[in-house]
Structures are given as C-alpha cells and as structure tokens.
C-alpha atoms as a PDB file:
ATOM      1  CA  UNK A   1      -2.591  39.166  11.218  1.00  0.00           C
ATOM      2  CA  UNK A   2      -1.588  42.655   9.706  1.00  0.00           C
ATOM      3  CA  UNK A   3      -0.404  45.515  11.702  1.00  0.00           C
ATOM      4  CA  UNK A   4      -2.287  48.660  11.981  1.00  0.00           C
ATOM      5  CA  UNK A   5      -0.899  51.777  10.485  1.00  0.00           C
ATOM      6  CA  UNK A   6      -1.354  55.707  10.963  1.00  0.00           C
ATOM      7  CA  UNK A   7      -0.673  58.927  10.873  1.00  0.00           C
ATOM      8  CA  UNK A   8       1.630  60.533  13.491  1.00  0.00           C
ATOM      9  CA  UNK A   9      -0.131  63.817  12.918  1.00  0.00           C
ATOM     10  CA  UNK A  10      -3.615  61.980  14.376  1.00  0.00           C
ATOM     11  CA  UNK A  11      -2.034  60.824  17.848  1.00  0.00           C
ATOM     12  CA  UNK A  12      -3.069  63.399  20.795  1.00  0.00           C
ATOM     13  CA  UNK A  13      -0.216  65.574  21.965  1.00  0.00           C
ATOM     14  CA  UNK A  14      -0.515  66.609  25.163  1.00  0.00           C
ATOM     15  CA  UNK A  15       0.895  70.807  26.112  1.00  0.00           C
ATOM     16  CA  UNK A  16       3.463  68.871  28.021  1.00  0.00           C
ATOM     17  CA  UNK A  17       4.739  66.749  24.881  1.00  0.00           C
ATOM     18  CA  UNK A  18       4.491  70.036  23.007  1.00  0.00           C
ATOM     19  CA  UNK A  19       6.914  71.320  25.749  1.00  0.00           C
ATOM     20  CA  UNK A  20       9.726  68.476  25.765  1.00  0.00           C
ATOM     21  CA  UNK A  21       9.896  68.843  21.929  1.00  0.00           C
ATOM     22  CA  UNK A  22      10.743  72.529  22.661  1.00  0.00           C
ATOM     23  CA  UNK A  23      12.495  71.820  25.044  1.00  0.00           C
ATOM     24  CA  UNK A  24      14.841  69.491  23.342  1.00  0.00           C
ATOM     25  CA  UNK A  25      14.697  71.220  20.036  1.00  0.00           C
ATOM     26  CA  UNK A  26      16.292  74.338  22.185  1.00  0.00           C
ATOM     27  CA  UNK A  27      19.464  75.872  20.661  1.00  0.00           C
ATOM     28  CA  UNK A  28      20.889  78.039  23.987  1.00  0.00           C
ATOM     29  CA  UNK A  29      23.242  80.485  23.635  1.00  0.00           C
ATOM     30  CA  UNK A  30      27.205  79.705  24.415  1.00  0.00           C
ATOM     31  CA  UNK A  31      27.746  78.792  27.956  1.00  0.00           C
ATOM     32  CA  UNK A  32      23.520  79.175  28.650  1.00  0.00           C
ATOM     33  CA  UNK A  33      22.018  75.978  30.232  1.00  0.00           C
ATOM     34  CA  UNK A  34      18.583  74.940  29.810  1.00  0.00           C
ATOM     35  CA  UNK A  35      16.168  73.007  32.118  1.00  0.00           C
ATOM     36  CA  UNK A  36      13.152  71.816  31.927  1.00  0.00           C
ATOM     37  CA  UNK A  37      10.853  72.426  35.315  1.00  0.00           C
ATOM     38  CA  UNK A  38       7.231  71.367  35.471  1.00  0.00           C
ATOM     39  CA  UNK A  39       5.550  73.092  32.877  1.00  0.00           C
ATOM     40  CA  UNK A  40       8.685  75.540  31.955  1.00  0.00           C
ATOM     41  CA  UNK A  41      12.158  75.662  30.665  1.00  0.00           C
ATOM     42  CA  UNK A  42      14.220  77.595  32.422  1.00  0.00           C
ATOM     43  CA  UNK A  43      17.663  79.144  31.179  1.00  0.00           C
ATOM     44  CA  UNK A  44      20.486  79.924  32.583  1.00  0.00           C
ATOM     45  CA  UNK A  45      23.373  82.511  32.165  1.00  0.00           C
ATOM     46  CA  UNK A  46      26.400  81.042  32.721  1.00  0.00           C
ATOM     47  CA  UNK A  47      28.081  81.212  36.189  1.00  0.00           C
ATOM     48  CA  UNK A  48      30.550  83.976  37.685  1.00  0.00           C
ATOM     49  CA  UNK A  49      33.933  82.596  38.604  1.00  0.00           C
ATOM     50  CA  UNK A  50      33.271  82.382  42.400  1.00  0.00           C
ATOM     51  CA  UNK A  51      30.503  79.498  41.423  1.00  0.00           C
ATOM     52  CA  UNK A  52      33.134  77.773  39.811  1.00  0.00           C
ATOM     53  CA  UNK A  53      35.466  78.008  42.779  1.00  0.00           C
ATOM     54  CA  UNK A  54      33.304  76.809  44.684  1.00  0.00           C
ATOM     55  CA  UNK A  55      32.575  73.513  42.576  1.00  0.00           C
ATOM     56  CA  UNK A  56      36.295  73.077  41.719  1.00  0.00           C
ATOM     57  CA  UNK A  57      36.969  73.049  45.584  1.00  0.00           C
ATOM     58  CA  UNK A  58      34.551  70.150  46.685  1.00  0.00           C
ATOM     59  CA  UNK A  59      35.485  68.102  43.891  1.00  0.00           C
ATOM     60  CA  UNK A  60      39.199  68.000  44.517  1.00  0.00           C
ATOM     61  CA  UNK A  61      37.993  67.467  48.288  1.00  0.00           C
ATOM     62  CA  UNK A  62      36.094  64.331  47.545  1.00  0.00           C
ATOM     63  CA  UNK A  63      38.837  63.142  45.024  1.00  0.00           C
ATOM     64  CA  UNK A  64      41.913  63.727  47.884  1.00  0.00           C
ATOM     65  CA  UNK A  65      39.271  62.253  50.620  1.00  0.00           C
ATOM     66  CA  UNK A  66      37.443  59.650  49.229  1.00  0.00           C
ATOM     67  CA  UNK A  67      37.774  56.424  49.405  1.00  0.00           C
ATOM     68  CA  UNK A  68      35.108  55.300  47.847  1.00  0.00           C
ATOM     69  CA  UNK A  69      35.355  54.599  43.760  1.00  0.00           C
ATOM     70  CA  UNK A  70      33.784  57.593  43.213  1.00  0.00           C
ATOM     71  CA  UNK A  71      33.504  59.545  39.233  1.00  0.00           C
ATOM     72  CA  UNK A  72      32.441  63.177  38.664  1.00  0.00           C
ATOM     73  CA  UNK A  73      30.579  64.687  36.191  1.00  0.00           C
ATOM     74  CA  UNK A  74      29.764  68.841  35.504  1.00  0.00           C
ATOM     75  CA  UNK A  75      26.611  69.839  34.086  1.00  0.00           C
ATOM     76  CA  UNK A  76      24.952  65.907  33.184  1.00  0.00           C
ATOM     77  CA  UNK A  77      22.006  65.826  32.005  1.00  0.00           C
ATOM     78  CA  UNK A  78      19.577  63.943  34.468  1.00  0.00           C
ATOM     79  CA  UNK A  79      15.846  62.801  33.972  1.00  0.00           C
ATOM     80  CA  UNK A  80      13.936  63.049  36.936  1.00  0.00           C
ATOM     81  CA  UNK A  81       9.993  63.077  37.807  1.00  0.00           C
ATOM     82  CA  UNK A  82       8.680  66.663  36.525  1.00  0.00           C
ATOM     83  CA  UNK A  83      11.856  67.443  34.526  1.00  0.00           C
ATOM     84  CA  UNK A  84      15.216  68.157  33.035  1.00  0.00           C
ATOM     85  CA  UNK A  85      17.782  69.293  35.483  1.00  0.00           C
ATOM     86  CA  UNK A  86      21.461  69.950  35.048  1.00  0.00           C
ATOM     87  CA  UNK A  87      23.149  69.609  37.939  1.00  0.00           C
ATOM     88  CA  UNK A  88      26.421  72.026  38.538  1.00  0.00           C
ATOM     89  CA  UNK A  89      27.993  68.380  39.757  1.00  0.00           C
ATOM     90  CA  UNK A  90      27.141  65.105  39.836  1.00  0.00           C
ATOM     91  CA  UNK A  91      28.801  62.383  41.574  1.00  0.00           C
ATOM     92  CA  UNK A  92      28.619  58.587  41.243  1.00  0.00           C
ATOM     93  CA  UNK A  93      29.751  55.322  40.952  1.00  0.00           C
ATOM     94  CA  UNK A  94      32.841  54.279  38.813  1.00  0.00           C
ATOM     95  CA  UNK A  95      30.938  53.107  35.612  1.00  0.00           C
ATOM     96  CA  UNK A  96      27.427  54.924  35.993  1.00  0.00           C
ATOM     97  CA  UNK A  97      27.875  57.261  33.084  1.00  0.00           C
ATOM     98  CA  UNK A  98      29.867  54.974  30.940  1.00  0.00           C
ATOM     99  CA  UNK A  99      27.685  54.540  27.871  1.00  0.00           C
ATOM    100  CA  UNK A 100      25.190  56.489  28.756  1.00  0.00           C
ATOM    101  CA  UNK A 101      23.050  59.276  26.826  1.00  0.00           C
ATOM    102  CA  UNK A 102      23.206  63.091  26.947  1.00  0.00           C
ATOM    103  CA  UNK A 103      19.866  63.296  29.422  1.00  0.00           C
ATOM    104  CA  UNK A 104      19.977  59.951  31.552  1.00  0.00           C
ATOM    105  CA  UNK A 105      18.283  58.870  34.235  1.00  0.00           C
ATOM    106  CA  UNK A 106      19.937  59.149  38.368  1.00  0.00           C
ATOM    107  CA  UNK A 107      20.720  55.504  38.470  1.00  0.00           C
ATOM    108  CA  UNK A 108      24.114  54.867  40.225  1.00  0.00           C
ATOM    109  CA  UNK A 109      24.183  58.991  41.251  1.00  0.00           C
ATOM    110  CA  UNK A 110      25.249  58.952  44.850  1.00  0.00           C
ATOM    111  CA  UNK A 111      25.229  62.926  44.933  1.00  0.00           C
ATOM    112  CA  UNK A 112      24.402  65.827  43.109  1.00  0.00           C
ATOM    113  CA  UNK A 113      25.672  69.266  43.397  1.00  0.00           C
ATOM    114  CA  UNK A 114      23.991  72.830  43.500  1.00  0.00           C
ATOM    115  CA  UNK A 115      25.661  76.296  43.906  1.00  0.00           C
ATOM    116  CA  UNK A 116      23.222  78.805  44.012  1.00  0.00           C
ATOM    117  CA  UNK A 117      23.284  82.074  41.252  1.00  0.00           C
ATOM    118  CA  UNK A 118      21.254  84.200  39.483  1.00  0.00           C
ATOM    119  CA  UNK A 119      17.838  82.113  40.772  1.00  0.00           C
ATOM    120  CA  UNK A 120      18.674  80.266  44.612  1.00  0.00           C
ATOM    121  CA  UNK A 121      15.241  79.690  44.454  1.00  0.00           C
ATOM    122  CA  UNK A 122      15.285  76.724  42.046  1.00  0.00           C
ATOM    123  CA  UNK A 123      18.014  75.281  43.719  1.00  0.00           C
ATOM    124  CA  UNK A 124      16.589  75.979  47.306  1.00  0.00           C
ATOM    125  CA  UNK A 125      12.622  74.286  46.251  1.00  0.00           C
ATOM    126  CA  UNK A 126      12.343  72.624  42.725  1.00  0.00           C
ATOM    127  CA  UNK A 127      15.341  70.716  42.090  1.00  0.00           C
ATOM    128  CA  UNK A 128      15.103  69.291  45.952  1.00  0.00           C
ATOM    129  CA  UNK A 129      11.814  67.926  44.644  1.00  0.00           C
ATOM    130  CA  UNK A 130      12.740  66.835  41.609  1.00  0.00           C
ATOM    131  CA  UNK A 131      15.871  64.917  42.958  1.00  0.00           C
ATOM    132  CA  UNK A 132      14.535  63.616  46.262  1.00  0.00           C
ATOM    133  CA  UNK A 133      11.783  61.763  43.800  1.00  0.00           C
ATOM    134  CA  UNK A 134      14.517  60.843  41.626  1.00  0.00           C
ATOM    135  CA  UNK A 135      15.665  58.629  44.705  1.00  0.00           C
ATOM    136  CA  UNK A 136      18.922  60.540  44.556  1.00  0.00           C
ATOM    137  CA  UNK A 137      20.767  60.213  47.942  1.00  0.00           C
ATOM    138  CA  UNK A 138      22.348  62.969  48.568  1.00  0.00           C
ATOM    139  CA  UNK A 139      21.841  66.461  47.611  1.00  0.00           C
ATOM    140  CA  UNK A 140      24.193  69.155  48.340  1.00  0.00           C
ATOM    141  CA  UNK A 141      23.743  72.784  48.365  1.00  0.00           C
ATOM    142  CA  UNK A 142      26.035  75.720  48.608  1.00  0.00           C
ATOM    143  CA  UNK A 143      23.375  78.544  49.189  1.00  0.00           C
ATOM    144  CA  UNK A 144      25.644  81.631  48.603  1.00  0.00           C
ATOM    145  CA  UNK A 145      22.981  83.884  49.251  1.00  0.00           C
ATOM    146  CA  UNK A 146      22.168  82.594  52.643  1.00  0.00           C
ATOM    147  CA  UNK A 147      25.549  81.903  53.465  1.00  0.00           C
ATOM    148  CA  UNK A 148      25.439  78.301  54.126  1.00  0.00           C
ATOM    149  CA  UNK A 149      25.886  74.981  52.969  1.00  0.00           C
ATOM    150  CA  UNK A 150      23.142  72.291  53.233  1.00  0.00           C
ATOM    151  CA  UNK A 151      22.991  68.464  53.040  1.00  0.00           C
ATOM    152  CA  UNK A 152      19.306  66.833  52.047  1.00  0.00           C
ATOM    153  CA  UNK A 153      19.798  63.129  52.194  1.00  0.00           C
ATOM    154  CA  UNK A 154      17.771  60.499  52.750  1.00  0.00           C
ATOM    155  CA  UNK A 155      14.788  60.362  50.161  1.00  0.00           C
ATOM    156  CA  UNK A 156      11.526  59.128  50.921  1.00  0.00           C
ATOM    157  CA  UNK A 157       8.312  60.159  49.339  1.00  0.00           C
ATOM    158  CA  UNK A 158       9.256  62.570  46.799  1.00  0.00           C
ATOM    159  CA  UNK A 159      11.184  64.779  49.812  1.00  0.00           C
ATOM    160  CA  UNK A 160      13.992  64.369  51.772  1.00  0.00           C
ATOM    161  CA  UNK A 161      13.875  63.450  55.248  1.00  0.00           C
ATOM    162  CA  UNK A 162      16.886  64.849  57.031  1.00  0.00           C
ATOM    163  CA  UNK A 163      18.633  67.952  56.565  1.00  0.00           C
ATOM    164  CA  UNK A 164      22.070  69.241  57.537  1.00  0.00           C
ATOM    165  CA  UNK A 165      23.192  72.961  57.308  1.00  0.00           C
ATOM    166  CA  UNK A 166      25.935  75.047  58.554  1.00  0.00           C
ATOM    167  CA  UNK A 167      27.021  78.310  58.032  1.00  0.00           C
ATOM    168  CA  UNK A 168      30.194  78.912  55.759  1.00  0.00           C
ATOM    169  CA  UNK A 169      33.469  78.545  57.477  1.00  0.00           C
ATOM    170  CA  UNK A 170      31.965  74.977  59.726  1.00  0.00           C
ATOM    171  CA  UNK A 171      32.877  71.879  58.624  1.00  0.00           C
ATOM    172  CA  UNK A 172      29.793  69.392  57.225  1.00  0.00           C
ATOM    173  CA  UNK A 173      30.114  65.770  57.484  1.00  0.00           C
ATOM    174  CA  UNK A 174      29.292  63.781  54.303  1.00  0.00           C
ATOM    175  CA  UNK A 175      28.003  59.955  55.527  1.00  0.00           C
ATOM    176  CA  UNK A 176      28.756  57.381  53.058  1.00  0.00           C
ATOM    177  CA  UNK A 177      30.134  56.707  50.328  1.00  0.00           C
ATOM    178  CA  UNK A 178      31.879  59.847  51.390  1.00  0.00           C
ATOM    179  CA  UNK A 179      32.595  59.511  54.906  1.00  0.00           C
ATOM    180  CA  UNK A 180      34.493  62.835  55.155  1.00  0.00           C
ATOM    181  CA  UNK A 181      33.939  66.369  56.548  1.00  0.00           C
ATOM    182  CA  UNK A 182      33.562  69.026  53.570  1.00  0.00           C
ATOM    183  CA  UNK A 183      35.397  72.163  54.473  1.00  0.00           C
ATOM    184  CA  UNK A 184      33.358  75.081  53.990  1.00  0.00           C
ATOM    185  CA  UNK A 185      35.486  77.841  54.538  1.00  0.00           C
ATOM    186  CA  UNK A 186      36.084  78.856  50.509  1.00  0.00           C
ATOM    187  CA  UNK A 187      32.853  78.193  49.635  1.00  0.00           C
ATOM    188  CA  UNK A 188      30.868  81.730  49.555  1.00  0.00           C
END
C-alpha cells in the first residue's frame, strides 16, 4: 500500500479559508484587537479608561464574592461557531486555560464578559450568537450606551433563552457558580 501524494496548491480553498489565513496572518496595530465575524474581521481601537473601570470592577467583585474556584482571563482568544471573538473577560474554571493555545475553544468558560465601545452593536447581536452556540453559560453585558447591564444565560439552540437587565445603579444577581449580586453602580 503506498500513500497518495499532492500538491497543496491543487486542494480547493474556500473565500472563507482565504479569510482565516488573513485573518490569522493579521499584524494589528499596538493595543488594536482583531476578530473574526462571519465573513469579516473586525478591528478594534483600544478601549478608553472608563471600559477598563468597568472590567477591573466586576472582576475584583467576583474574586472578593466568589466562592466558587473561579480564574480570569482579559482579552482570550475563543473559537466559537462563525468566528474569532475576544472577549473583554473571560471567566472559568481553575485549570481551563492551563495549557491551552492562543485561540481555544469555550470549554470550561463559565462566563464571558462584554463592555460595549466604539461598536455596541457587535456586542449587543453577533457575539450573543456566536457565544450562545458556543454553549457558553453565561454572557454578561455592560451596554454603556443604553445604560444598562444585561445577563444572557442559559443557551439552547444557538440563542439564549433567558435574559436579565437592569439599569445602572440596580443590583443583578449572578446564579451559579457565582451566586452573588453584581453591583452596578460604577459601571457606566
């Protein structure tokens, strides 16, 4: 039995191929993320210092709060179904990113983190999608913009079934592994 041999340069490459290898060839500028959305990459400036606040603040609540052996992460790279997203935090179990690549898939995320900028709308509609079919549990959302903070949770079909939202300033109760409220007040 011999093995059959070509040519790299024969094999059909699909525009979405074509895309990834852009995508992953892509040399952003300092502090610019990039993302790749269904059928785009997308790239981002990076973040005024009220975005920041507003990560540092949840993550020292879940840390002081917690009980659960919970690990953080900023800006991991996660695989899910139609693309590349970067998540402004990402929170799972003790262990989940140890030895893990760069761009890894959600498994052991218990919660990822958005604070909307310069484009809610990604945050608000594409990255739901992408980490609801992901299987992600929880997705939390500071929507500056709209003055709010939002809970998606429970993921089933490629969306996720229940919602939670209250304006800045309320408190929002994380279930499990959490099992905490999130003040909201010095969020916006």
């Amino acid at each position: 039995m011999s093995a059959a041999t070509y040519d790299t340069a024969d094999v059909h490459r699909s525009p979405e191929d074509d895309l990834l290898k852009a995508f992953l060839a892509l040399d952003t500028p300092e502090g610019f993320k990039a993302e790749l959305f269904e059928g785009g990459i997308v790239v981002t400036p990076p973040p005024d210092g009220d975005h920041e606040g507003a990560i540092g603040r949840i993550v020292r609540q879940v840390f002081r709060l917690c009980d659960a052996d919970i690990t953080f992460a900023g800006n991991k790279g996660l695989i899910v179904p139609g693309g590349r997203f970067i998540p402004d935090g990402t929170f799972a179990h003790e262990g989940a990113f140890d030895g893990r690549p760069a761009w890894m898939k959600p498994d052991g995320i218990v919660m990822v983190l958005e604070v909307t900028s310069s484009n809610p709308a990604k945050d608000r509609w594409d990255k739901r999608k992408g980490y609801a079919a992901a299987g992600i549990p929880l997705y939390l959302l500071v929507d500056r913009k709209a003055g709010k903070v939002v809970l998606h949770s429970h993921p089933e079909s490629g969306e996720y079934a229940a919602t939670t939202s209250v304006p800045f300033g309320d408190p929002l109760p994380l279930p499990k592994p959490f099992g905490f409220d999130l003040a909201t007040d010095r969020l916006a």
